[in-house]
C-alpha atoms as a PDB file:
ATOM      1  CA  UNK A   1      24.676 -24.564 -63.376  1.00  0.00           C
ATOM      2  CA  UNK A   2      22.106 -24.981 -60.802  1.00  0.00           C
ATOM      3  CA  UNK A   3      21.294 -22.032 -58.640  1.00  0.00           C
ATOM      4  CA  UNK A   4      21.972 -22.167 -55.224  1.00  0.00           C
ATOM      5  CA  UNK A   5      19.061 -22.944 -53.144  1.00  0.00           C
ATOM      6  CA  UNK A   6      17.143 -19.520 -51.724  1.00  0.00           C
ATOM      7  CA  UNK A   7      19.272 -17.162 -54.109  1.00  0.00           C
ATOM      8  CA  UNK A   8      15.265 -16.940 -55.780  1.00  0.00           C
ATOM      9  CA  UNK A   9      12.760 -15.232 -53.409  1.00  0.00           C
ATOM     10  CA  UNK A  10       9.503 -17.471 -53.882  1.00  0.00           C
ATOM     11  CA  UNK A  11       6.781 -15.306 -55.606  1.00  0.00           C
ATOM     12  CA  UNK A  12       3.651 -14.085 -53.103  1.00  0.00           C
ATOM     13  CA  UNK A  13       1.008 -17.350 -53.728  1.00  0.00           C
ATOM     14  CA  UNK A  14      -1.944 -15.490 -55.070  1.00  0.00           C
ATOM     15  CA  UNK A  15      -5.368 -15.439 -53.850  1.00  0.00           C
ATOM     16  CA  UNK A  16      -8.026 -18.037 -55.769  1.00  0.00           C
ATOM     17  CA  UNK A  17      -9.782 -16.587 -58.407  1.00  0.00           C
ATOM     18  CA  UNK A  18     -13.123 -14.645 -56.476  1.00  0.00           C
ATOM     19  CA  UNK A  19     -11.119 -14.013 -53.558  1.00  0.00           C
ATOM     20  CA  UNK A  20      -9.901 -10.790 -51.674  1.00  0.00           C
ATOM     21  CA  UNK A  21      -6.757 -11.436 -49.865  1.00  0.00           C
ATOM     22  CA  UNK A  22      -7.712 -11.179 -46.092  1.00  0.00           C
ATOM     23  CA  UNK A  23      -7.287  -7.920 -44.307  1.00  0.00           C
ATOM     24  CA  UNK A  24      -4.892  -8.081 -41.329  1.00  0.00           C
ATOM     25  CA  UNK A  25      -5.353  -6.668 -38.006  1.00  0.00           C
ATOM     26  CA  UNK A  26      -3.551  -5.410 -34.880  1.00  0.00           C
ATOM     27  CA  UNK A  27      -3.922  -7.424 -32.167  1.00  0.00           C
ATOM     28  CA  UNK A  28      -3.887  -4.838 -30.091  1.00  0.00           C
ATOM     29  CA  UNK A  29      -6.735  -2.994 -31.571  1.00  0.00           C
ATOM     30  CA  UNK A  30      -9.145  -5.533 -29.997  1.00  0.00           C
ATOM     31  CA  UNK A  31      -8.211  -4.585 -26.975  1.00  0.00           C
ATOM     32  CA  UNK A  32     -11.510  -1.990 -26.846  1.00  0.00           C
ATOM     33  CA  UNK A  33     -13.411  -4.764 -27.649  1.00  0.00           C
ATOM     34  CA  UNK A  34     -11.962  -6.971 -24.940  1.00  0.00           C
ATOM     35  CA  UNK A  35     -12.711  -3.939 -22.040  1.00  0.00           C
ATOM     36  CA  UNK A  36     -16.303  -4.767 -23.118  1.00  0.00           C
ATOM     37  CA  UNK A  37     -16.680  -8.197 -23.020  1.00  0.00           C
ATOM     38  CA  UNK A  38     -14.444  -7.750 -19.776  1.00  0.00           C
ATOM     39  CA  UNK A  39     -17.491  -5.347 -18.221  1.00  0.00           C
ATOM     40  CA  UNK A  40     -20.414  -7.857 -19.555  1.00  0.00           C
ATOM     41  CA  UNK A  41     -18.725 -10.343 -17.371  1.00  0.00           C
ATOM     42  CA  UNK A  42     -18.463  -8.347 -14.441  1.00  0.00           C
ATOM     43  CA  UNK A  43     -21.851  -7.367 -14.845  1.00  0.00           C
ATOM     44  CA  UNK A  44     -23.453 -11.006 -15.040  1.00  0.00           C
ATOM     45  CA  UNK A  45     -20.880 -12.046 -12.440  1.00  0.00           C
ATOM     46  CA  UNK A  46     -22.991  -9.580  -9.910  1.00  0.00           C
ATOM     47  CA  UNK A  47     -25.918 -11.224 -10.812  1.00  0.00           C
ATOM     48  CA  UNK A  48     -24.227 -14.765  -9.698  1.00  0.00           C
ATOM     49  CA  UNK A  49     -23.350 -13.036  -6.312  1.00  0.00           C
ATOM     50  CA  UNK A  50     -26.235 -10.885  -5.692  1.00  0.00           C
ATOM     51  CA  UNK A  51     -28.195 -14.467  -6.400  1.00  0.00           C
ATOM     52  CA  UNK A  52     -26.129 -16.174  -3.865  1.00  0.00           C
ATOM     53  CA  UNK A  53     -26.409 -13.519  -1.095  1.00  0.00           C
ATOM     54  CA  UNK A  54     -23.196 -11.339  -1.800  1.00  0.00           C
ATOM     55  CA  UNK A  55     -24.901  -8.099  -2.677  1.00  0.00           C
ATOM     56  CA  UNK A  56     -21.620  -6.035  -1.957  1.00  0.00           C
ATOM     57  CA  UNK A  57     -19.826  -8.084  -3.944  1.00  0.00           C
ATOM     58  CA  UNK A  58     -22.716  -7.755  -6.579  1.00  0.00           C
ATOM     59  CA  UNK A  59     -22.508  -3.800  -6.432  1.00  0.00           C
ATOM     60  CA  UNK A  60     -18.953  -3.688  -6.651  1.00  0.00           C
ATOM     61  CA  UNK A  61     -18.363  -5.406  -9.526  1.00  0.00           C
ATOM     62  CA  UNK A  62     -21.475  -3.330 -11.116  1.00  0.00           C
ATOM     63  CA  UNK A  63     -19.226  -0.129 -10.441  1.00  0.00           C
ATOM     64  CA  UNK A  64     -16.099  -1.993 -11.446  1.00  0.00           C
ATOM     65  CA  UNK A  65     -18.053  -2.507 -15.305  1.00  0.00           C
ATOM     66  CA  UNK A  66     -18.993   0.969 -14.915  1.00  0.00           C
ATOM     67  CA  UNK A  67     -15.193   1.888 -15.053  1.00  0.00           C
ATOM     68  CA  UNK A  68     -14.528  -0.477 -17.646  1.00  0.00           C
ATOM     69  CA  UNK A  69     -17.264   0.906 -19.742  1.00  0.00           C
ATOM     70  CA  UNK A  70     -15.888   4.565 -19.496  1.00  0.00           C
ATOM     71  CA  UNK A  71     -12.513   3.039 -20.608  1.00  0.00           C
ATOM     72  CA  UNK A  72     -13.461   0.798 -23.728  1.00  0.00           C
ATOM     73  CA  UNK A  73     -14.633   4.176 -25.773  1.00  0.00           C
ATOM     74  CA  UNK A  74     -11.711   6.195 -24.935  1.00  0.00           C
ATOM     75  CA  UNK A  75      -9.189   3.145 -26.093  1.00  0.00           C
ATOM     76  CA  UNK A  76     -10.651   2.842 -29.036  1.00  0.00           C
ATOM     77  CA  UNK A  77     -10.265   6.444 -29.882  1.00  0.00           C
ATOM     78  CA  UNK A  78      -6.741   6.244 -28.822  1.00  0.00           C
ATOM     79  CA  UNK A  79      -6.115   3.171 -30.961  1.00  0.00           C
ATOM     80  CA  UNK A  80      -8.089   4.414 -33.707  1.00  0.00           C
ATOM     81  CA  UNK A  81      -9.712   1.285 -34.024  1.00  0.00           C
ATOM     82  CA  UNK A  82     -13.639   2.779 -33.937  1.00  0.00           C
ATOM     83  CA  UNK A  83     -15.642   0.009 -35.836  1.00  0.00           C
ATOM     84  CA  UNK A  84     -19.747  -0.557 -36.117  1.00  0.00           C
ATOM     85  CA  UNK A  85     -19.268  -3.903 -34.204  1.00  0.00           C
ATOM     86  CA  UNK A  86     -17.374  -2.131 -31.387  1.00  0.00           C
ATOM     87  CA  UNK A  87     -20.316   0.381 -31.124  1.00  0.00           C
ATOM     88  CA  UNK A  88     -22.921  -2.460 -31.192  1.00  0.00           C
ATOM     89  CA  UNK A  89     -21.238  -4.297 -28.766  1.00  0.00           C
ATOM     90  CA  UNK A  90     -20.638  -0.898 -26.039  1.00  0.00           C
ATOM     91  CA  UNK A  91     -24.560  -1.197 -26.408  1.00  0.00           C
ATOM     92  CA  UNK A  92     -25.481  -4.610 -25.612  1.00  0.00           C
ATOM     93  CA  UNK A  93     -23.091  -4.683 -22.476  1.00  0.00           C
ATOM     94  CA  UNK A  94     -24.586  -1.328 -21.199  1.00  0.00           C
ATOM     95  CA  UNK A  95     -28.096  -2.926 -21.663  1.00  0.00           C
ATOM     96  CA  UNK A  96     -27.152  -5.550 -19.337  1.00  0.00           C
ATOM     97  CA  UNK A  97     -24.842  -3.871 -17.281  1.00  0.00           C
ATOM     98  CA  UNK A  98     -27.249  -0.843 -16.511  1.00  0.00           C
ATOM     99  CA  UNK A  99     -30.541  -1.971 -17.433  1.00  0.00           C
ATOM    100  CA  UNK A 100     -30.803  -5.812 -16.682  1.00  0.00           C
ATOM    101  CA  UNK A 101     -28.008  -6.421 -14.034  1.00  0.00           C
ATOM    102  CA  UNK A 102     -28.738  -3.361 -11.374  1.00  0.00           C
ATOM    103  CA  UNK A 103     -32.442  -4.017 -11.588  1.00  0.00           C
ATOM    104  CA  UNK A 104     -32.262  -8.076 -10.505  1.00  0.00           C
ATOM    105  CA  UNK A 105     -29.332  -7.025  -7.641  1.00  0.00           C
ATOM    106  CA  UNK A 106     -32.401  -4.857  -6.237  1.00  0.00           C
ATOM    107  CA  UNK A 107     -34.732  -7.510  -6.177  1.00  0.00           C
ATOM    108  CA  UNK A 108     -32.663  -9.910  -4.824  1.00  0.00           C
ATOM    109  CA  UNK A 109     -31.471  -7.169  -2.392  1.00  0.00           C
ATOM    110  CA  UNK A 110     -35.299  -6.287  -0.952  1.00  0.00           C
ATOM    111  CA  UNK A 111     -38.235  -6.513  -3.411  1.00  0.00           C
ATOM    112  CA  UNK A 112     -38.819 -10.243  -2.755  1.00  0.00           C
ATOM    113  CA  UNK A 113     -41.116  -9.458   0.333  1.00  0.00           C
ATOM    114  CA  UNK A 114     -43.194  -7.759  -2.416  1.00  0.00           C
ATOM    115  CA  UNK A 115     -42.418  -9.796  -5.264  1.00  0.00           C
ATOM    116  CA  UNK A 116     -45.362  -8.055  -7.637  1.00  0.00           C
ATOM    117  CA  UNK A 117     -44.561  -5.064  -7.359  1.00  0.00           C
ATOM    118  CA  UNK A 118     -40.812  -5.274  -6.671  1.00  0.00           C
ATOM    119  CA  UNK A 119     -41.132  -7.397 -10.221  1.00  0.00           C
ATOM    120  CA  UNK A 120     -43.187  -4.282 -12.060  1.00  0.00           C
ATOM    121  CA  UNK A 121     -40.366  -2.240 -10.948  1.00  0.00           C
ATOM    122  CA  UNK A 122     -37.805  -3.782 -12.101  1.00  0.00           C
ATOM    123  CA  UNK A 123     -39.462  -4.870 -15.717  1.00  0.00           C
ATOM    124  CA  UNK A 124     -40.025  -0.304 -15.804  1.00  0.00           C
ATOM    125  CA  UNK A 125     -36.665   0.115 -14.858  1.00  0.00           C
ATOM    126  CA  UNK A 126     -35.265  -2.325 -17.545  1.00  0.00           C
ATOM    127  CA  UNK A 127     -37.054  -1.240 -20.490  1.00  0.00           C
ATOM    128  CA  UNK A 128     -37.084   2.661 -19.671  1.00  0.00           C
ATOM    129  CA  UNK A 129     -33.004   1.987 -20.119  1.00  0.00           C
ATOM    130  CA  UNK A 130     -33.493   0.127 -23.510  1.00  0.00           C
ATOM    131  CA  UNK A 131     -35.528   2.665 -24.586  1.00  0.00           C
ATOM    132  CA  UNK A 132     -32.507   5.765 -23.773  1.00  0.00           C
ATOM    133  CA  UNK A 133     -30.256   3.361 -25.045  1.00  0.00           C
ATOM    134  CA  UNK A 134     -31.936   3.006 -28.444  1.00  0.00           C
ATOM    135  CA  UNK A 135     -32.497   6.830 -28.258  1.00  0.00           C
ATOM    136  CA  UNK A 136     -28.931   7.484 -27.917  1.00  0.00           C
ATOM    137  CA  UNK A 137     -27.555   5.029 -30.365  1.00  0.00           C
ATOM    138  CA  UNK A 138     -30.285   6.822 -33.275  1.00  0.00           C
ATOM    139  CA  UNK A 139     -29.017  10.288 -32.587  1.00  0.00           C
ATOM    140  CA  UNK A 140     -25.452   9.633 -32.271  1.00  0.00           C
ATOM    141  CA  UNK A 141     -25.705   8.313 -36.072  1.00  0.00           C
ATOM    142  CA  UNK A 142     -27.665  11.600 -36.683  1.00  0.00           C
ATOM    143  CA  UNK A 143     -25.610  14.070 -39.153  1.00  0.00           C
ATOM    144  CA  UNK A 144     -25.670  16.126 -35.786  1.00  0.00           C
ATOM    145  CA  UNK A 145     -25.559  14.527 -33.053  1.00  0.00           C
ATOM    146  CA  UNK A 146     -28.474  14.988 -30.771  1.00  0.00           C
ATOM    147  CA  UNK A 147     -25.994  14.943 -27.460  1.00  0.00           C
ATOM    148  CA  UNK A 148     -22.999  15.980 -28.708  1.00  0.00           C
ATOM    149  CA  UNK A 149     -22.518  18.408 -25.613  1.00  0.00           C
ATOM    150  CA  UNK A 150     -24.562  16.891 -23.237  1.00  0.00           C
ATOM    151  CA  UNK A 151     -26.940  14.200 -22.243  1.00  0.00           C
ATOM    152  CA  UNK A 152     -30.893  14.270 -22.187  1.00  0.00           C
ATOM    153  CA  UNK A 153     -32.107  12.638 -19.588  1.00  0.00           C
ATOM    154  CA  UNK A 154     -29.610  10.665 -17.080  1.00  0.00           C
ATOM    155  CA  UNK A 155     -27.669   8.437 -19.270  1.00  0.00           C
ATOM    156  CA  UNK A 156     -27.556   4.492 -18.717  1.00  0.00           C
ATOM    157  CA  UNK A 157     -24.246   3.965 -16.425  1.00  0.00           C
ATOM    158  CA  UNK A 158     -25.724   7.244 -14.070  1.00  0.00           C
ATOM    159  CA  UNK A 159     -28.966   5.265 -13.907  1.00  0.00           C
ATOM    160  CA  UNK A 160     -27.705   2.543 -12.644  1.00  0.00           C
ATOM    161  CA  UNK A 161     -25.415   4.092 -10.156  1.00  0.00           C
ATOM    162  CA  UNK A 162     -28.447   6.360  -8.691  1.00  0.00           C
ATOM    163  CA  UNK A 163     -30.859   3.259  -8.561  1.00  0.00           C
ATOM    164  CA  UNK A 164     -28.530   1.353  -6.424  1.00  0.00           C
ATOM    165  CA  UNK A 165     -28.826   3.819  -3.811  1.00  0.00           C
ATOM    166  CA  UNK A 166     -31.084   2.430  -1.857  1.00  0.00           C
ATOM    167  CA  UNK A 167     -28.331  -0.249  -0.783  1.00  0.00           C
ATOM    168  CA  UNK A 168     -25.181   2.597  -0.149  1.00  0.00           C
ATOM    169  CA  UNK A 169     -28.547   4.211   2.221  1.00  0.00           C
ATOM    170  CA  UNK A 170     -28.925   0.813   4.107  1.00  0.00           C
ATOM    171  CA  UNK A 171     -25.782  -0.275   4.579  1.00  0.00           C
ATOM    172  CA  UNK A 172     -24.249   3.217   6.030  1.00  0.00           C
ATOM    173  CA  UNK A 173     -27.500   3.623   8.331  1.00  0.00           C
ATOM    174  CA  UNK A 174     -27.722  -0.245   9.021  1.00  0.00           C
ATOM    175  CA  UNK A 175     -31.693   0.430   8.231  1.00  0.00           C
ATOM    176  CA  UNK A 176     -34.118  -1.888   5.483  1.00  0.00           C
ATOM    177  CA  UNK A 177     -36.022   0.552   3.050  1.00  0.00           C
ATOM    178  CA  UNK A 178     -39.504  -0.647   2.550  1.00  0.00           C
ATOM    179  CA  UNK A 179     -39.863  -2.343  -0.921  1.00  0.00           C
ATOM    180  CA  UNK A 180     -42.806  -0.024  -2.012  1.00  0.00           C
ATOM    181  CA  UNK A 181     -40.007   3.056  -1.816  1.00  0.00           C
ATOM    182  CA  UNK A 182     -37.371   1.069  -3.352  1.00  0.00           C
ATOM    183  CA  UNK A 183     -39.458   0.428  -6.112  1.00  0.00           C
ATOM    184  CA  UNK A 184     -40.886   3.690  -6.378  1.00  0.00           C
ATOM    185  CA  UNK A 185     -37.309   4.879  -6.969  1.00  0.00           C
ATOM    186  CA  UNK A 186     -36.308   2.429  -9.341  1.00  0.00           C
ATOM    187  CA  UNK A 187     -39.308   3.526 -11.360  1.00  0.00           C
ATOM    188  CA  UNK A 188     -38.387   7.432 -11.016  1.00  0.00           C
ATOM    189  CA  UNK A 189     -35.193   6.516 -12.362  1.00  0.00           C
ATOM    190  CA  UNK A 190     -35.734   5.125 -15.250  1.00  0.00           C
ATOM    191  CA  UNK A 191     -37.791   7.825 -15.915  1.00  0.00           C
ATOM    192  CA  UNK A 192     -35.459  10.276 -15.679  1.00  0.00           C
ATOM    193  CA  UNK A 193     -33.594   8.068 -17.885  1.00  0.00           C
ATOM    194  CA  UNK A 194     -36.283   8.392 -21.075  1.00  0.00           C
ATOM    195  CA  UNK A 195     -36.866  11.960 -19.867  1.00  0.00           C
ATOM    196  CA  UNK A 196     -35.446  14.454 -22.660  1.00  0.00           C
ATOM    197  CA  UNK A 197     -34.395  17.067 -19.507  1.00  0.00           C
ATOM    198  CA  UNK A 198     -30.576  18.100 -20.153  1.00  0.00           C
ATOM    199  CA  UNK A 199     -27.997  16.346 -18.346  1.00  0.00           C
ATOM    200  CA  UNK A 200     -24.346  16.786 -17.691  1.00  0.00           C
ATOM    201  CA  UNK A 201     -21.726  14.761 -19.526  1.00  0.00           C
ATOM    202  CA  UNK A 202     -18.159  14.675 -17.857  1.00  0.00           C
ATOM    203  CA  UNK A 203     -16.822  13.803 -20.993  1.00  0.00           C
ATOM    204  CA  UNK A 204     -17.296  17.661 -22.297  1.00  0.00           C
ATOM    205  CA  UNK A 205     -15.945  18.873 -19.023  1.00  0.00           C
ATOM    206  CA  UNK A 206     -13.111  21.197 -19.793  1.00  0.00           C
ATOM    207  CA  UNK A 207     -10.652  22.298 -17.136  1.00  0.00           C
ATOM    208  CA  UNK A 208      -7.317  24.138 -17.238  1.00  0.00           C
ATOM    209  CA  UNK A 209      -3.848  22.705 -18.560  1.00  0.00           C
ATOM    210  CA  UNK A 210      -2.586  23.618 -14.564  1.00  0.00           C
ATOM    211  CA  UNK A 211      -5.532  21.917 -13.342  1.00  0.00           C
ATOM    212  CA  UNK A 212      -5.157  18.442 -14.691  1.00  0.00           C
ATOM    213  CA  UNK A 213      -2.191  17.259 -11.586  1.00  0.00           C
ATOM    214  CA  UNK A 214      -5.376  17.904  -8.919  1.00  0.00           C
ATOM    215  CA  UNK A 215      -7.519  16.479 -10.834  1.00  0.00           C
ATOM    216  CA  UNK A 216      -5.554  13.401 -11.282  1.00  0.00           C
ATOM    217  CA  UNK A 217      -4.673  13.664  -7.590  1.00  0.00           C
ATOM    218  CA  UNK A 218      -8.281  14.049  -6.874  1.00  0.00           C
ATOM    219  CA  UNK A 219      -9.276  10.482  -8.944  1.00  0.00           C
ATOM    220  CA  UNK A 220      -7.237   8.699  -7.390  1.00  0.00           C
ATOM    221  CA  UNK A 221      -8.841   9.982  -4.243  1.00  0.00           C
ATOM    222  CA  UNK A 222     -11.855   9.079  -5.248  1.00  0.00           C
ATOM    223  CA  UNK A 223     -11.309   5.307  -5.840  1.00  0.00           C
ATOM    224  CA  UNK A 224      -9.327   5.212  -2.245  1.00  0.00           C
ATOM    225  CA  UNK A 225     -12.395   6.353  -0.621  1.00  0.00           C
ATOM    226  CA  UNK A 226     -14.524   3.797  -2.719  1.00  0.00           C
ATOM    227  CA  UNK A 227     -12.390   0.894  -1.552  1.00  0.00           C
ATOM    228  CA  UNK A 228     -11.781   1.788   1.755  1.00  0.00           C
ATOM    229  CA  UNK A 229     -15.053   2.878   2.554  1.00  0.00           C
ATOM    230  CA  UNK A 230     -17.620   2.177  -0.246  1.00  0.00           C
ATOM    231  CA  UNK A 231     -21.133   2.890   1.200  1.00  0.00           C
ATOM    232  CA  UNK A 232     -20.228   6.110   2.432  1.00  0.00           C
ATOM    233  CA  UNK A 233     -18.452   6.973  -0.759  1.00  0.00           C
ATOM    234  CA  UNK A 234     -20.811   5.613  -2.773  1.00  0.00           C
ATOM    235  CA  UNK A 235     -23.490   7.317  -1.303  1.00  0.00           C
ATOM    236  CA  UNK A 236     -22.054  10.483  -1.092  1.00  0.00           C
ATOM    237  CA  UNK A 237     -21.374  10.400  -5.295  1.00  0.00           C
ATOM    238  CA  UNK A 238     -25.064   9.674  -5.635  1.00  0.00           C
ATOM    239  CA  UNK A 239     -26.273  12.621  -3.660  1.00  0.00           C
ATOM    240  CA  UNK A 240     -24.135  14.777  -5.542  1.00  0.00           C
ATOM    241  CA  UNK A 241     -25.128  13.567  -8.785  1.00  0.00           C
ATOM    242  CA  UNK A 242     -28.805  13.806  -7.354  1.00  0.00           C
ATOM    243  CA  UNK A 243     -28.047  17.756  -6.586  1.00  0.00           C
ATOM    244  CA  UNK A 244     -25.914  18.258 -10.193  1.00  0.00           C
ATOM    245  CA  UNK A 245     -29.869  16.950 -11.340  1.00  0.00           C
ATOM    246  CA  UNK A 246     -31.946  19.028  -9.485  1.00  0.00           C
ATOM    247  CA  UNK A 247     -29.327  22.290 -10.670  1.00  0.00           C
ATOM    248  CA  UNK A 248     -29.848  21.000 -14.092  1.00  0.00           C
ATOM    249  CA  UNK A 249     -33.832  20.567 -14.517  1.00  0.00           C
ATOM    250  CA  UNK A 250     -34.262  24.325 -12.311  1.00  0.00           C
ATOM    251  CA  UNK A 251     -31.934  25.988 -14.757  1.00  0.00           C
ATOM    252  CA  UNK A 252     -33.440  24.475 -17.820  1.00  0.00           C
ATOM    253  CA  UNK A 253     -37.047  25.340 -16.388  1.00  0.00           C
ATOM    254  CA  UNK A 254     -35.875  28.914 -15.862  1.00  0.00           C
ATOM    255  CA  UNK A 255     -34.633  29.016 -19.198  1.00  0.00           C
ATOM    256  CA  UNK A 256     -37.846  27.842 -20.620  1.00  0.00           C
ATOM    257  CA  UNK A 257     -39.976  29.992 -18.748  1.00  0.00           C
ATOM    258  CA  UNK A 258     -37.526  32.942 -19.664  1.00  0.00           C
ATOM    259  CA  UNK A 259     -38.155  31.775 -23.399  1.00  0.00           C
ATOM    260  CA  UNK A 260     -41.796  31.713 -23.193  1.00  0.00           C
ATOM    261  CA  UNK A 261     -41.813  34.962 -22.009  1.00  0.00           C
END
């Protein structure tokens, strides 16, 4: 007697001869991935607008793949979904993001009047954050890491943030910069950038269990202010970064001279 149709579960077809079956994958462990690609575009994006005239618009959406760049990291951690390509890719979107993209929204912004210079600046600014990038990426593959508790020199998202301040300074005093200083900035910058002077990392910041409602209470703050009123806000972050520095390089001076002693 024939069997009834489906009472016999068709074997698994197997794989050709030479042939691994193909490993599956979460969708939703690309999403790390996707917050990447997501901040390249915002990134180029300024560019487009910074080109066209729009240089708050530019500077915006270079803080906005900022954010996004703090976030891909922490969601692949969360997902468990750390790969090489994910790593590779964090890199290439901070090299445009923080070295390529801030440095052309400048010279659009005010180092045309003195193109050769302005153009110097911006080519020391650019590879100065290639170079900490490739430093970073080599020591974080290190047995132990080389900045596993802190940063040497201002790391590549910072840099960007403190070059752009010569735009948060003219727009809240409604005053141009001369190029030469702009570019003199850029250029101390990105030196601090290959610099190998100890730098905080907010990442190792550790605060009290009771703490954490203010601080979230506090973040929020913090973007309110930068979309209500950004210059000021903007400004205000990169003078106290600029101060956190200063702390920073006196301390580890002191310490140095204590050592030598």
């Amino acid at each position: 007697m024939p069997e009834a149709e489906g009472d016999l579960a068709a074997p698994p077809a197997a794989p050709p001869p030479g042939r691994e079956p193909e490993r599956q994958l979460l969708l939703i462990r690309l999403l790390p991935n996707l917050v990447s690609i997501l901040s390249l575009c915002a990134g180029l994006t300024a560019v487009r607008f910074a080109i066209s005239g729009h240089i708050s618009t530019a500077v915006l959406l270079i803080v906005l793949a900022a954010c996004l760049d703090g976030l891909d990291g922490r969601l692949a951690r969360m997902l468990h979904s750390e790969s090489a390509i994910g790593a590779e890719l964090d890199s290439l979107c901070d090299f445009v993001n923080f070295g390529v993209v801030p440095a052309l929204v400048l010279y659009s912004w005010g180092l045309r009047t003195d193109a050769s210079m302005g153009w110097i600046a911006v080519l020391i600014y650019a590879v100065c954050c290639m170079l900490r990038l490739a430093r970073f990426n080599v020591g974080s593959r290190a047995a132990v890491p080389a900045e596993k508790t802190g940063f040497l020199g201002v790391p590549s998202p910072a840099g960007a943030m403190l070059a752009l301040t010569p735009i948060y300074f003219s727009q809240v005093t409604q005053s141009f910069l001369p190029p030469g200083i702009t570019s003199f900035w850029m250029v101390g910058v990105g030196a601090m950038m290959i610099s190998r002077l100890p730098t905080p990392s907010l990442k190792r910041v550790r605060i009290p269990a009771s703490a954490a409602p203010f601080v979230l209470v506090a973040a929020v703050a913090g973007v309110a202010l930068v979309i209500t009123w950004p210059w000021w806000t903007l400004l205000l972050f990169s003078l106290c970064y600029s101060s956190m520095l200063v702390w920073y390089i006196l301390r580890w001076l002191r310490q140095r001279g204590t050592g030598a002693a």
